[in-house]
PDB file of N, CA and C in Angstrom:
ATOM      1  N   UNK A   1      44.233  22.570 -33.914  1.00  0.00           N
ATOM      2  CA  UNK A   1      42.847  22.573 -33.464  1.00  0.00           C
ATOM      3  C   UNK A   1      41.955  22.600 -34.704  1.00  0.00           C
ATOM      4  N   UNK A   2      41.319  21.830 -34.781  1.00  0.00           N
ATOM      5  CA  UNK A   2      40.153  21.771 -36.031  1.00  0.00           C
ATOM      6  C   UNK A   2      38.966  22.247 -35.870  1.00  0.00           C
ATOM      7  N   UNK A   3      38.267  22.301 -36.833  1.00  0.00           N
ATOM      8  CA  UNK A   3      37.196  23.458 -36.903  1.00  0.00           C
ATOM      9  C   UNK A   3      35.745  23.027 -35.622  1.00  0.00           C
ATOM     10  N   UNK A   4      35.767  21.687 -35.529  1.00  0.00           N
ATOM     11  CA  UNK A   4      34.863  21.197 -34.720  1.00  0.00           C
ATOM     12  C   UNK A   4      35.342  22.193 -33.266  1.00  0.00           C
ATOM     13  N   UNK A   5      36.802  21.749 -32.965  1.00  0.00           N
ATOM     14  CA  UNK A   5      37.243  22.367 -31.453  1.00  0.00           C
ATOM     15  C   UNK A   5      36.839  23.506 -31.021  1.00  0.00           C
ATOM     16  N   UNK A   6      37.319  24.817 -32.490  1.00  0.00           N
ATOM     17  CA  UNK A   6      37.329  25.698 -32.437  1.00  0.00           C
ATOM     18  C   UNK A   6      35.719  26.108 -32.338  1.00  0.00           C
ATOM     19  N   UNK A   7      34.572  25.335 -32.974  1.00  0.00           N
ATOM     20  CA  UNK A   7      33.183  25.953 -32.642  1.00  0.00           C
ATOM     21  C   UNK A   7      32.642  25.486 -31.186  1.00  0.00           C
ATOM     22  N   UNK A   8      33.469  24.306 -30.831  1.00  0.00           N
ATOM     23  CA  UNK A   8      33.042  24.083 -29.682  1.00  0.00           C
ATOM     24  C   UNK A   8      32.649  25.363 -28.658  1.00  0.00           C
ATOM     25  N   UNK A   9      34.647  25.797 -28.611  1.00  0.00           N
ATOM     26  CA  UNK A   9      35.097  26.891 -27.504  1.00  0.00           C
ATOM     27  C   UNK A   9      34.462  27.849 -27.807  1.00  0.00           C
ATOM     28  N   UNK A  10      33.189  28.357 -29.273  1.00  0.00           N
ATOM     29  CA  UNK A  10      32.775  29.735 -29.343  1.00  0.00           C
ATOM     30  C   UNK A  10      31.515  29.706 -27.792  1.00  0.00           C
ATOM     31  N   UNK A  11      31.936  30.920 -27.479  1.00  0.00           N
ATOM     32  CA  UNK A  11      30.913  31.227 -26.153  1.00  0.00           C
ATOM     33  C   UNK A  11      29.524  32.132 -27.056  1.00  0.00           C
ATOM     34  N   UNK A  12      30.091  32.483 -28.223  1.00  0.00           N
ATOM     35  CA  UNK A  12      28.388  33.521 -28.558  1.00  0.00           C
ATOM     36  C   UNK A  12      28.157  34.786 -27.946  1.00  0.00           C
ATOM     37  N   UNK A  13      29.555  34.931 -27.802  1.00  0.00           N
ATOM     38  CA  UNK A  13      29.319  36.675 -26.872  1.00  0.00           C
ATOM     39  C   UNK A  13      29.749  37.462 -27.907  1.00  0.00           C
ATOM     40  N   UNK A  14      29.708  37.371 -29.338  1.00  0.00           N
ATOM     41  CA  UNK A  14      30.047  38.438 -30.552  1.00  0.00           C
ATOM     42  C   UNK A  14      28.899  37.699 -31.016  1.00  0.00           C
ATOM     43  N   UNK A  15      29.004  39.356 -32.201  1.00  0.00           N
ATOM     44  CA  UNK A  15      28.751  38.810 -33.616  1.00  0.00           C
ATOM     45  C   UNK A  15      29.785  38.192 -34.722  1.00  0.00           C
ATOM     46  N   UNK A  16      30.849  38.257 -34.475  1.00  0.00           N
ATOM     47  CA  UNK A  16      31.929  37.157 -35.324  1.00  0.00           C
ATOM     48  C   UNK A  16      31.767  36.029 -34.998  1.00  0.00           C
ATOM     49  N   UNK A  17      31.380  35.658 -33.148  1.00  0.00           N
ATOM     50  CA  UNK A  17      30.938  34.156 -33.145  1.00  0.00           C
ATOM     51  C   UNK A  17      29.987  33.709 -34.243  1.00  0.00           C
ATOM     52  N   UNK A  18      29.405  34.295 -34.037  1.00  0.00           N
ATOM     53  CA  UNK A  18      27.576  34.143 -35.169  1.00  0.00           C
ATOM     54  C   UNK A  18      28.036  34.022 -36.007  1.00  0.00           C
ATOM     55  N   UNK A  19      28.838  35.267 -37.193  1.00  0.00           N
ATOM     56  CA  UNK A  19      29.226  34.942 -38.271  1.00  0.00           C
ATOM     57  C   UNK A  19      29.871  33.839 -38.685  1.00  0.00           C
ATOM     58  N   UNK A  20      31.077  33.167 -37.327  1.00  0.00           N
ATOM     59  CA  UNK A  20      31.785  31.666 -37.683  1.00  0.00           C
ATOM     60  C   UNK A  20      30.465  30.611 -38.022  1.00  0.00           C
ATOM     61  N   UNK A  21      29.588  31.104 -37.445  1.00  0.00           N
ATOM     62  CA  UNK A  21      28.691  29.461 -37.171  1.00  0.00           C
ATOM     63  C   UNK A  21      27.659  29.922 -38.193  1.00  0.00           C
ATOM     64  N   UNK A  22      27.445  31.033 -39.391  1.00  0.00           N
ATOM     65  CA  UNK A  22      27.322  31.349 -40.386  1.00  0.00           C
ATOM     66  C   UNK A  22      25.666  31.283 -40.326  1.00  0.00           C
ATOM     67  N   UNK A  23      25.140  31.914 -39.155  1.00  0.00           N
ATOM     68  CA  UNK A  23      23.775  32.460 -39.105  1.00  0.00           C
ATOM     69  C   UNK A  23      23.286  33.726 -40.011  1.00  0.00           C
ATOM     70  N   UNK A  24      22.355  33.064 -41.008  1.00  0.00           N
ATOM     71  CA  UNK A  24      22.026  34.556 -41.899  1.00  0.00           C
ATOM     72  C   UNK A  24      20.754  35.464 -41.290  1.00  0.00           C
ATOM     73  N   UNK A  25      21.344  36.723 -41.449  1.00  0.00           N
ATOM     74  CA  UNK A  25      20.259  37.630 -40.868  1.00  0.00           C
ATOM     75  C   UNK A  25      18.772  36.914 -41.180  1.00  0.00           C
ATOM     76  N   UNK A  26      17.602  37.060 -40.490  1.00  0.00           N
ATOM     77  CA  UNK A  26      16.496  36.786 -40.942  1.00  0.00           C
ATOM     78  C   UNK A  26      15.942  38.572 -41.849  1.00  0.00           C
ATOM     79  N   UNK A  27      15.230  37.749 -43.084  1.00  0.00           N
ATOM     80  CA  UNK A  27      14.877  38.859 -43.634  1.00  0.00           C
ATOM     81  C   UNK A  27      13.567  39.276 -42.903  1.00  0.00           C
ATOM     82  N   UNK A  28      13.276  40.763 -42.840  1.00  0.00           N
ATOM     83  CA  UNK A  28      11.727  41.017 -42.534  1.00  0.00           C
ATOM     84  C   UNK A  28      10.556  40.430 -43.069  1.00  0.00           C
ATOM     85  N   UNK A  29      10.873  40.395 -44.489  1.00  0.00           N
ATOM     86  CA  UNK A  29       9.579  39.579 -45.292  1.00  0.00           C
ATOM     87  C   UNK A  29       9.587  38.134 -44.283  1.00  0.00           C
ATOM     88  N   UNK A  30      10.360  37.521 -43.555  1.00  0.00           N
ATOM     89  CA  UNK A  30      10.920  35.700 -44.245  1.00  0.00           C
ATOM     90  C   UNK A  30      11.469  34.926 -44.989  1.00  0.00           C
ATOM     91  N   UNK A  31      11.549  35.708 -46.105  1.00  0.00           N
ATOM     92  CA  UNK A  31      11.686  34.791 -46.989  1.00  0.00           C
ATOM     93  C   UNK A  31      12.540  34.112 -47.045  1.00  0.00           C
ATOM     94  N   UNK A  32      13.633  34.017 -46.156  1.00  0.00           N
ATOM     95  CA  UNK A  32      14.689  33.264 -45.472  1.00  0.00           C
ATOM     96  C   UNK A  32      14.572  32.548 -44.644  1.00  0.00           C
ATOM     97  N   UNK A  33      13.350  32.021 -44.204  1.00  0.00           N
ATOM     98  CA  UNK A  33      13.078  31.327 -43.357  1.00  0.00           C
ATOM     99  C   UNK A  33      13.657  29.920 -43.056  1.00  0.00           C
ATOM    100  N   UNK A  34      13.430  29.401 -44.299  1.00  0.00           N
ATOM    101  CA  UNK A  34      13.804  27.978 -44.084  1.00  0.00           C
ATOM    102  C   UNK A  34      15.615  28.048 -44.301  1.00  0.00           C
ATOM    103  N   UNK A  35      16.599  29.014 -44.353  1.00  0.00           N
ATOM    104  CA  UNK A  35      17.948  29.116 -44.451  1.00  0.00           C
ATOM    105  C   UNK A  35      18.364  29.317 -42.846  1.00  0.00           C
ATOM    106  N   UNK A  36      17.700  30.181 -41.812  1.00  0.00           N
ATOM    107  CA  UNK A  36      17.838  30.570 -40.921  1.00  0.00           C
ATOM    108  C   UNK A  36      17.152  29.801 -40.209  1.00  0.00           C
ATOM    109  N   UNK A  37      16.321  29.231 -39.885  1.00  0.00           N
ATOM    110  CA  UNK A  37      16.051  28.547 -38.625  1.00  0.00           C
ATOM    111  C   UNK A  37      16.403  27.173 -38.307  1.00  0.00           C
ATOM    112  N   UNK A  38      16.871  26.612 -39.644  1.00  0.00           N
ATOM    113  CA  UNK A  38      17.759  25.233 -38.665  1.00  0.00           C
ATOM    114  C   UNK A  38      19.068  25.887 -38.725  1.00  0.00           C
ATOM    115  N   UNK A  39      19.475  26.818 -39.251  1.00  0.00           N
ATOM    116  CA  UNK A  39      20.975  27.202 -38.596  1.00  0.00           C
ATOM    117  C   UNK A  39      20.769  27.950 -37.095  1.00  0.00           C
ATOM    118  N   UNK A  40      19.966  28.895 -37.120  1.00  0.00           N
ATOM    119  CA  UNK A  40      19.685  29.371 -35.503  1.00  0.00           C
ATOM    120  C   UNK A  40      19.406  28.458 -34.361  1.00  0.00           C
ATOM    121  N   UNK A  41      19.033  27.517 -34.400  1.00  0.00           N
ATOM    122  CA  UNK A  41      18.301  26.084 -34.058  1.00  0.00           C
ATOM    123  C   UNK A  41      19.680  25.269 -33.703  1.00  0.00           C
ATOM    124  N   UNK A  42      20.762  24.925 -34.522  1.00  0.00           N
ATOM    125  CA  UNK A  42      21.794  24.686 -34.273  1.00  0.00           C
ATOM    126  C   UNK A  42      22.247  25.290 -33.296  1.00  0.00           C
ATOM    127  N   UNK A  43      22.911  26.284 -33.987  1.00  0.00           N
ATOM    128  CA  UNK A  43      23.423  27.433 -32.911  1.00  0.00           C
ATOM    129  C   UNK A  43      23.189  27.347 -31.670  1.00  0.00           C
ATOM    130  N   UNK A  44      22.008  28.045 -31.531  1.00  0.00           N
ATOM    131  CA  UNK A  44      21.703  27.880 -30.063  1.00  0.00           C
ATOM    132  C   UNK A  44      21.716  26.012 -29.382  1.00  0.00           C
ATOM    133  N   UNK A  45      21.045  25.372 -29.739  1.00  0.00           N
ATOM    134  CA  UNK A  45      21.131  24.073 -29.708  1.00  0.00           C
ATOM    135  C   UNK A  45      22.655  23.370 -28.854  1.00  0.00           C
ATOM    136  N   UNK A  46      23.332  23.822 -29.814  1.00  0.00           N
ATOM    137  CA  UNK A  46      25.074  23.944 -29.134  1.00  0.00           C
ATOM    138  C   UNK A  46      25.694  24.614 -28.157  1.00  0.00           C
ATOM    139  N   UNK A  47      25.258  25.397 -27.770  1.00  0.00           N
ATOM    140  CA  UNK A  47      25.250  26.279 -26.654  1.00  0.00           C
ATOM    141  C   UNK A  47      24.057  26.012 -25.515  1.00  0.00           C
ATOM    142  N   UNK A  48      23.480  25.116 -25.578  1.00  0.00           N
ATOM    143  CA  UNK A  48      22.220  24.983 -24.729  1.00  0.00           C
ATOM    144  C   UNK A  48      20.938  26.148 -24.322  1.00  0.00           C
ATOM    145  N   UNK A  49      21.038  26.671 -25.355  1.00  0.00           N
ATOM    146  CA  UNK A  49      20.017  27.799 -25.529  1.00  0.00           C
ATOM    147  C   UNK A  49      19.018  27.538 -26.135  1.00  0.00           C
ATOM    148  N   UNK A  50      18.501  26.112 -26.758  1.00  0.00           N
ATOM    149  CA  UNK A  50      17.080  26.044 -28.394  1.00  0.00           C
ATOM    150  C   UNK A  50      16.045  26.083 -26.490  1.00  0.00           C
ATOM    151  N   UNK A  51      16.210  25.211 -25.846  1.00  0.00           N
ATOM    152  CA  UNK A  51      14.953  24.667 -24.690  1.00  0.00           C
ATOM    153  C   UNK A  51      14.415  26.858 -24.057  1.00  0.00           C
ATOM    154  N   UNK A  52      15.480  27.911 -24.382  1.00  0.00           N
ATOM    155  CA  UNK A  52      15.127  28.477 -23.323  1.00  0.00           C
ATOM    156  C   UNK A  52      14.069  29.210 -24.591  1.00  0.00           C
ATOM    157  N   UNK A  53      14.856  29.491 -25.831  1.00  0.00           N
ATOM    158  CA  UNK A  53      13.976  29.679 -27.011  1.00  0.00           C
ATOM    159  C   UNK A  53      12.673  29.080 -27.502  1.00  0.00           C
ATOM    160  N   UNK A  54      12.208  28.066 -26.779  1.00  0.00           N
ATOM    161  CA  UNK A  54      11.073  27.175 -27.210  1.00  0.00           C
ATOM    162  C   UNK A  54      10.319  27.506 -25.645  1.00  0.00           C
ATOM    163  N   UNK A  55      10.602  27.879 -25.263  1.00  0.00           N
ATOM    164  CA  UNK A  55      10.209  27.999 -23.520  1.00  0.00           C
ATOM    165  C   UNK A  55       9.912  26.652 -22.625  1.00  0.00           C
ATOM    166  N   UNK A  56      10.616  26.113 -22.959  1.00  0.00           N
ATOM    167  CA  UNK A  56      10.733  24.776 -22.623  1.00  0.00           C
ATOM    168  C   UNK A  56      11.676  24.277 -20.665  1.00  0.00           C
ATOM    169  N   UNK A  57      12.647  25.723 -20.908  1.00  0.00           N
ATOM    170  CA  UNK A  57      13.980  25.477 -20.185  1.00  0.00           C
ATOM    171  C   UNK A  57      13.208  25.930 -18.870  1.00  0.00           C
ATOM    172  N   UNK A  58      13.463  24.953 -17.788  1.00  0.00           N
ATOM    173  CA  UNK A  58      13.162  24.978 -16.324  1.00  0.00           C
ATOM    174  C   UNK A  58      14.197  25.888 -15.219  1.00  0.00           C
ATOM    175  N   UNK A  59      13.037  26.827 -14.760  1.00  0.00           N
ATOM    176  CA  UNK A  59      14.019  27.708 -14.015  1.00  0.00           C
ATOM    177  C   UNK A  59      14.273  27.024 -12.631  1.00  0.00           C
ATOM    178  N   UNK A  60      14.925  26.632 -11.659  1.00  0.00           N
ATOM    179  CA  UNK A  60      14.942  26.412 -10.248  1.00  0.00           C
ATOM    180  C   UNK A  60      14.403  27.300  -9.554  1.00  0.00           C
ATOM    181  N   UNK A  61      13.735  26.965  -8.588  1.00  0.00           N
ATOM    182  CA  UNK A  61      12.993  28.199  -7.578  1.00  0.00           C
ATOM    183  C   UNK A  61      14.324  28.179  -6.915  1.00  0.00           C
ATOM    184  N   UNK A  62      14.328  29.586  -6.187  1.00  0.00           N
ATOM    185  CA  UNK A  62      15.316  29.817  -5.290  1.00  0.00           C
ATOM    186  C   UNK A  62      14.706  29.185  -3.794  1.00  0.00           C
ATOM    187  N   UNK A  63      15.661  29.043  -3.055  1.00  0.00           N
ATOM    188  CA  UNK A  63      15.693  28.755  -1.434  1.00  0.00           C
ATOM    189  C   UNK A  63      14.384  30.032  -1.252  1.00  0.00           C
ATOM    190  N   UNK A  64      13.469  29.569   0.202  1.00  0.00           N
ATOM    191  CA  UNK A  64      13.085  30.068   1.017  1.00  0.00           C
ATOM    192  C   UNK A  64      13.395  30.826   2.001  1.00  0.00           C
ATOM    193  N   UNK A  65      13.062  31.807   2.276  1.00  0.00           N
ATOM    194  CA  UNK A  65      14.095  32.380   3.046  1.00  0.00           C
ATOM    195  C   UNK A  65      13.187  32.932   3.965  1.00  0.00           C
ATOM    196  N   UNK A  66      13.421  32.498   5.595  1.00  0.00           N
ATOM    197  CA  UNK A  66      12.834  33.005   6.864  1.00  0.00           C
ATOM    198  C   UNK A  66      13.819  33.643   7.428  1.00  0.00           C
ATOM    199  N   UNK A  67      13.652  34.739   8.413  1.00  0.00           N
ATOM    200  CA  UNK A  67      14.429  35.580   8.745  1.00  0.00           C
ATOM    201  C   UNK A  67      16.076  35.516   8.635  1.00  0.00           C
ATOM    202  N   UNK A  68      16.204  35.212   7.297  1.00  0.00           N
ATOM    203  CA  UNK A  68      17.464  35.590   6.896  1.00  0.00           C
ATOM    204  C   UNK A  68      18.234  34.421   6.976  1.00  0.00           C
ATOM    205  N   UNK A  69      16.905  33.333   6.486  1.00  0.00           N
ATOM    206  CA  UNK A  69      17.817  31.689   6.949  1.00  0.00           C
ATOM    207  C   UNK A  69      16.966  30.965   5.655  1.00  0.00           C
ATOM    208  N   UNK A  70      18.295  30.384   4.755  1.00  0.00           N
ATOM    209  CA  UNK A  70      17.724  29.648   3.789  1.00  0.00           C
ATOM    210  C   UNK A  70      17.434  28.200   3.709  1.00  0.00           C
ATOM    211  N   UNK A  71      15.770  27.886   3.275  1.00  0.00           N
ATOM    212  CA  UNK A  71      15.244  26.202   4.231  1.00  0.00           C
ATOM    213  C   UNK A  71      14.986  25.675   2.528  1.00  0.00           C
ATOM    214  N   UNK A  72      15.707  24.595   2.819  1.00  0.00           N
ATOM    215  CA  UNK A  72      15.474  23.560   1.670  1.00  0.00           C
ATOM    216  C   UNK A  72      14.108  23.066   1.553  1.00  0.00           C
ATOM    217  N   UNK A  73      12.983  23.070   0.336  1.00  0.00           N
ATOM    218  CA  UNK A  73      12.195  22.994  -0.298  1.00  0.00           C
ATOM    219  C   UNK A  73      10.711  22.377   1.129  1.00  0.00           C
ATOM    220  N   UNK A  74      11.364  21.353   2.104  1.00  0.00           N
ATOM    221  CA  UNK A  74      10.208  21.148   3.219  1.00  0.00           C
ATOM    222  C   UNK A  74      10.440  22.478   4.138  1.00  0.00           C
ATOM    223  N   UNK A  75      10.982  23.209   4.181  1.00  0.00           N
ATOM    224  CA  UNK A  75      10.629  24.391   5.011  1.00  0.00           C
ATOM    225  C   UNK A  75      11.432  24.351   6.085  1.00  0.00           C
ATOM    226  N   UNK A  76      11.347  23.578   6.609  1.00  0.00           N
ATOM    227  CA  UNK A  76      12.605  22.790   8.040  1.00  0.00           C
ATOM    228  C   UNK A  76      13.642  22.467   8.171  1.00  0.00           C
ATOM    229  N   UNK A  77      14.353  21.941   6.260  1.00  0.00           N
ATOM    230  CA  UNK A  77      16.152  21.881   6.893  1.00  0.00           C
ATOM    231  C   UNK A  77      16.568  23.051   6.461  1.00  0.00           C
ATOM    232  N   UNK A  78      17.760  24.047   6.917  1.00  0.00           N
ATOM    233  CA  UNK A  78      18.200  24.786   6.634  1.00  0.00           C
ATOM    234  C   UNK A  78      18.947  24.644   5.312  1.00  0.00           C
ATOM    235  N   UNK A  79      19.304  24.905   4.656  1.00  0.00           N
ATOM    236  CA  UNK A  79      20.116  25.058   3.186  1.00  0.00           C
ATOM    237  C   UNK A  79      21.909  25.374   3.791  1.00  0.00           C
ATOM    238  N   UNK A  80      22.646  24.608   3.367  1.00  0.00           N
ATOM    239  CA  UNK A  80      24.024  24.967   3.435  1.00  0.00           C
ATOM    240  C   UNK A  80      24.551  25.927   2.465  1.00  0.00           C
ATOM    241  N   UNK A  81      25.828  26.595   3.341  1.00  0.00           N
ATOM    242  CA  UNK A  81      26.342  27.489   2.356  1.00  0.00           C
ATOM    243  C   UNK A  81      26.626  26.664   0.965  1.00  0.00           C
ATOM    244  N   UNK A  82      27.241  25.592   0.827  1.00  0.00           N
ATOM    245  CA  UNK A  82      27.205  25.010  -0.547  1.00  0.00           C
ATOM    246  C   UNK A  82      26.102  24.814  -1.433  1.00  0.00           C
ATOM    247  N   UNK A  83      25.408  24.165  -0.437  1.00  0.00           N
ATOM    248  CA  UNK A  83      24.010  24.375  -1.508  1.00  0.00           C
ATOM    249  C   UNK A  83      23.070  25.592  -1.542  1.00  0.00           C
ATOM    250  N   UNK A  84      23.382  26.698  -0.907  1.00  0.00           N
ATOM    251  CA  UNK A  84      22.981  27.957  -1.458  1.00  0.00           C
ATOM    252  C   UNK A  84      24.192  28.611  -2.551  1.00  0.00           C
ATOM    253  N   UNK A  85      25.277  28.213  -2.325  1.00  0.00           N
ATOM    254  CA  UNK A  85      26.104  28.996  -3.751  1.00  0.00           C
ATOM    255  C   UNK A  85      25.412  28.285  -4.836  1.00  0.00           C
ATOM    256  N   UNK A  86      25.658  26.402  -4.767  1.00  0.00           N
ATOM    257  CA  UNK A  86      25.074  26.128  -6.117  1.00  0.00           C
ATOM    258  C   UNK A  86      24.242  26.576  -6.863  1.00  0.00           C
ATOM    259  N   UNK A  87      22.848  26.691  -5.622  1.00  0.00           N
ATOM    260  CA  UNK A  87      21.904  27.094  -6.524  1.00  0.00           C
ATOM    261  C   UNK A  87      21.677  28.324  -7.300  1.00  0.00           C
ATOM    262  N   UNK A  88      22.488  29.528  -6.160  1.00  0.00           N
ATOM    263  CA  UNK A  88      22.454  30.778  -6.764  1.00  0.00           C
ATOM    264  C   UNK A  88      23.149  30.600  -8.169  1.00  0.00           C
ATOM    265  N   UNK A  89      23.966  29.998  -8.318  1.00  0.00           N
ATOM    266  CA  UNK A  89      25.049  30.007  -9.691  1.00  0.00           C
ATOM    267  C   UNK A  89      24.583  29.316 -10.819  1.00  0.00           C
ATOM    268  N   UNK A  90      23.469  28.283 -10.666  1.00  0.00           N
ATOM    269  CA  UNK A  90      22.222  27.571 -11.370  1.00  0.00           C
ATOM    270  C   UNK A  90      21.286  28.692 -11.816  1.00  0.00           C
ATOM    271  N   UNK A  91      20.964  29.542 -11.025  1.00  0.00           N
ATOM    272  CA  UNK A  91      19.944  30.627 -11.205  1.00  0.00           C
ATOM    273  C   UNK A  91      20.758  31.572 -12.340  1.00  0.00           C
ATOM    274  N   UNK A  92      21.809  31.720 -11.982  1.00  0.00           N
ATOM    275  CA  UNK A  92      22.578  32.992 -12.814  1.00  0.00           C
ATOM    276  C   UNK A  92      22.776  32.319 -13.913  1.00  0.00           C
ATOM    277  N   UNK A  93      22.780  31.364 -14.224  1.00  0.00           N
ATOM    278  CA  UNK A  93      23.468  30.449 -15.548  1.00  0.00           C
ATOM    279  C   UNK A  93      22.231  30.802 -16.062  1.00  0.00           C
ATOM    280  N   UNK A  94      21.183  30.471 -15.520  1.00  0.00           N
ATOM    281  CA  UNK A  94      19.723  30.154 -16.408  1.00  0.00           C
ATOM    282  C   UNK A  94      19.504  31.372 -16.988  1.00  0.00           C
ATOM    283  N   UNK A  95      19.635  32.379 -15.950  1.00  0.00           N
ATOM    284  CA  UNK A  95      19.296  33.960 -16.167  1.00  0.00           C
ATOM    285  C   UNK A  95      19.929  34.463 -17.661  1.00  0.00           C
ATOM    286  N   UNK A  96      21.481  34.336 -17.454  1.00  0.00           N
ATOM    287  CA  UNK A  96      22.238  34.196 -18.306  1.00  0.00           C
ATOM    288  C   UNK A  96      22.102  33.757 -19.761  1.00  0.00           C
ATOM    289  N   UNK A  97      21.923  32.293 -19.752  1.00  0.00           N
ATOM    290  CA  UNK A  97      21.047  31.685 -20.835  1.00  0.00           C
ATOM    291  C   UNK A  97      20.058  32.213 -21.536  1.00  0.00           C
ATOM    292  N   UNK A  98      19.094  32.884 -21.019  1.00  0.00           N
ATOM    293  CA  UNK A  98      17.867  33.298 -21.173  1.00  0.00           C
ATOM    294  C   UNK A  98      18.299  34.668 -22.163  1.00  0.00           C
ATOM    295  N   UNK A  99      18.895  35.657 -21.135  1.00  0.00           N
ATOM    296  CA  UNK A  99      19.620  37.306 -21.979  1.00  0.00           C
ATOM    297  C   UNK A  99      20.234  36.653 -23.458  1.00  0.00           C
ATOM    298  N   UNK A 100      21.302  35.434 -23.093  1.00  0.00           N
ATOM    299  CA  UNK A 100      22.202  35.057 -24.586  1.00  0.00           C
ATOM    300  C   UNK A 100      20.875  34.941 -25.427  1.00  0.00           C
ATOM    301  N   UNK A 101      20.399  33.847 -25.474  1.00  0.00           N
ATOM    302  CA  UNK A 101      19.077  33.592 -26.371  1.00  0.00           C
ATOM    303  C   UNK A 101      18.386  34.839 -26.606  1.00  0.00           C
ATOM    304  N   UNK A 102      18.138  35.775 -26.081  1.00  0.00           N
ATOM    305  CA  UNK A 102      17.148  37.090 -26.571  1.00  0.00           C
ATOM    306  C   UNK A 102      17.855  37.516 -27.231  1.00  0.00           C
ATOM    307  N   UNK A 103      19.583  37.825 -26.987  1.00  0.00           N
ATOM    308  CA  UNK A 103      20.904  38.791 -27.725  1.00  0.00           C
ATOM    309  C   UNK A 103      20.550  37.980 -29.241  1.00  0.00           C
ATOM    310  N   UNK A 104      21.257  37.224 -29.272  1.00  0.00           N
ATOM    311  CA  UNK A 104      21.568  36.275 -30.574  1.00  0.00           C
ATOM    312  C   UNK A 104      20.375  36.471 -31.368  1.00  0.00           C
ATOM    313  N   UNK A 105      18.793  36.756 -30.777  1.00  0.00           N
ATOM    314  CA  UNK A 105      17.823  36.896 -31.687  1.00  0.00           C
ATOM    315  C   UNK A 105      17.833  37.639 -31.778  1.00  0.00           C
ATOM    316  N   UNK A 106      17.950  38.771 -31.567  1.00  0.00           N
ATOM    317  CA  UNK A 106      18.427  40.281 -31.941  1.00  0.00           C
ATOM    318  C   UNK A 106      19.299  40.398 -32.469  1.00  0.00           C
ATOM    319  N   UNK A 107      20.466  39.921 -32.534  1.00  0.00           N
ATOM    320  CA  UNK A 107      21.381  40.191 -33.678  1.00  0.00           C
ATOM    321  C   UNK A 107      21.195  40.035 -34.825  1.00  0.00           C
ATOM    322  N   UNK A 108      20.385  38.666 -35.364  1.00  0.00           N
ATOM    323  CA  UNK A 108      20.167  38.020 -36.250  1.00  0.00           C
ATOM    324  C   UNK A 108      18.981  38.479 -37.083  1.00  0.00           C
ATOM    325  N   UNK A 109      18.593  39.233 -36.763  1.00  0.00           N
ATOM    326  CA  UNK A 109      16.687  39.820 -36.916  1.00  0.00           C
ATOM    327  C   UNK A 109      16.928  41.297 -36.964  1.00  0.00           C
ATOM    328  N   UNK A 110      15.990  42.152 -38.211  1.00  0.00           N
ATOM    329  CA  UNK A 110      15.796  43.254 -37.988  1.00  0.00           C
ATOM    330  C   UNK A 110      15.574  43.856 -36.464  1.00  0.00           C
ATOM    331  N   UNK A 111      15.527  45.039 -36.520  1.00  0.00           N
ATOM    332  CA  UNK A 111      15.368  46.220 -35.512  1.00  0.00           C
ATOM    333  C   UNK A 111      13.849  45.618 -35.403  1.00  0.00           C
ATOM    334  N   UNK A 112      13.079  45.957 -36.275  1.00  0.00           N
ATOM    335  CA  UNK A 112      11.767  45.595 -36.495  1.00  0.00           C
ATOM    336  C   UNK A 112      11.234  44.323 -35.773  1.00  0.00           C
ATOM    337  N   UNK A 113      11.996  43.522 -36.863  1.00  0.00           N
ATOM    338  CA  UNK A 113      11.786  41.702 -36.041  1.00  0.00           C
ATOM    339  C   UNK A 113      11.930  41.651 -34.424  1.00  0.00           C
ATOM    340  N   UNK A 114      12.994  42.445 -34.282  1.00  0.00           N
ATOM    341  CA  UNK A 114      13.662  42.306 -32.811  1.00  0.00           C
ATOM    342  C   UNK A 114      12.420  42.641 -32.019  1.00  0.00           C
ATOM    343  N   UNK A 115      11.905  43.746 -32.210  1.00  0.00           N
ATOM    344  CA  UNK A 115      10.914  44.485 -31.000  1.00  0.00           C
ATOM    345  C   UNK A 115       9.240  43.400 -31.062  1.00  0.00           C
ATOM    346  N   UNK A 116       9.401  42.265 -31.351  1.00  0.00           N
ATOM    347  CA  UNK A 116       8.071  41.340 -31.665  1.00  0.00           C
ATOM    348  C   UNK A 116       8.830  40.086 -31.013  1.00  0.00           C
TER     349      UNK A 116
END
């Protein structure tokens, strides 16, 4: 397996992921700026995280829901169990997405940086 494979399969749930894909802390001053943000930019980028970081990334509204019955977007067809799992699991991905992208900037960033 070569090094491409192996960054593929990183999921970004450590900080050793980070360290493989060789993100440098951001300093408080900046002055690292231009070292760290096309590598963070990558990073996330590869993982489909830069759109949720730029606020770019589109959330799905969830189903409507009348007494305990979920209606696809005109109000009137009901939503199938399939297309209510999908979407719920679309929602959780995004959700998901969203926490990774805040983590990873927190790892990478002072205590300080982090809380801004």
């Amino acid at each position: 397996m070569g090094l491409r494979d192996t960054m593929s399969n990183l999921s970004l749930n450590s900080s050793s992921d980070l360290t493989m894909l060789q993100i440098p802390k951001l300093r408080d001053d900046g002055s690292n700026w231009s070292d760290y943000q096309p590598r963070i930019q990558k990073a996330m980028g590869s993982k489909g995280l830069w759109r949720h970081i730029e606020g770019t990334a589109v959330a799905l509204k969830p189903y409507a829901v009348v007494n305990d019955e979920y209606f696809l977007s005109d109000l009137k067809t009901p939503a199938t169990e399939e297309q209510i799992e999908s979407k719920e699991m679309k929602l959780a991905d995004f959700e998901k997405k969203e926490y990774l992208a805040q983590h990873i900037i927190l790892l990478t960033t002072s205590v300080c940086l982090g809380l801004k």
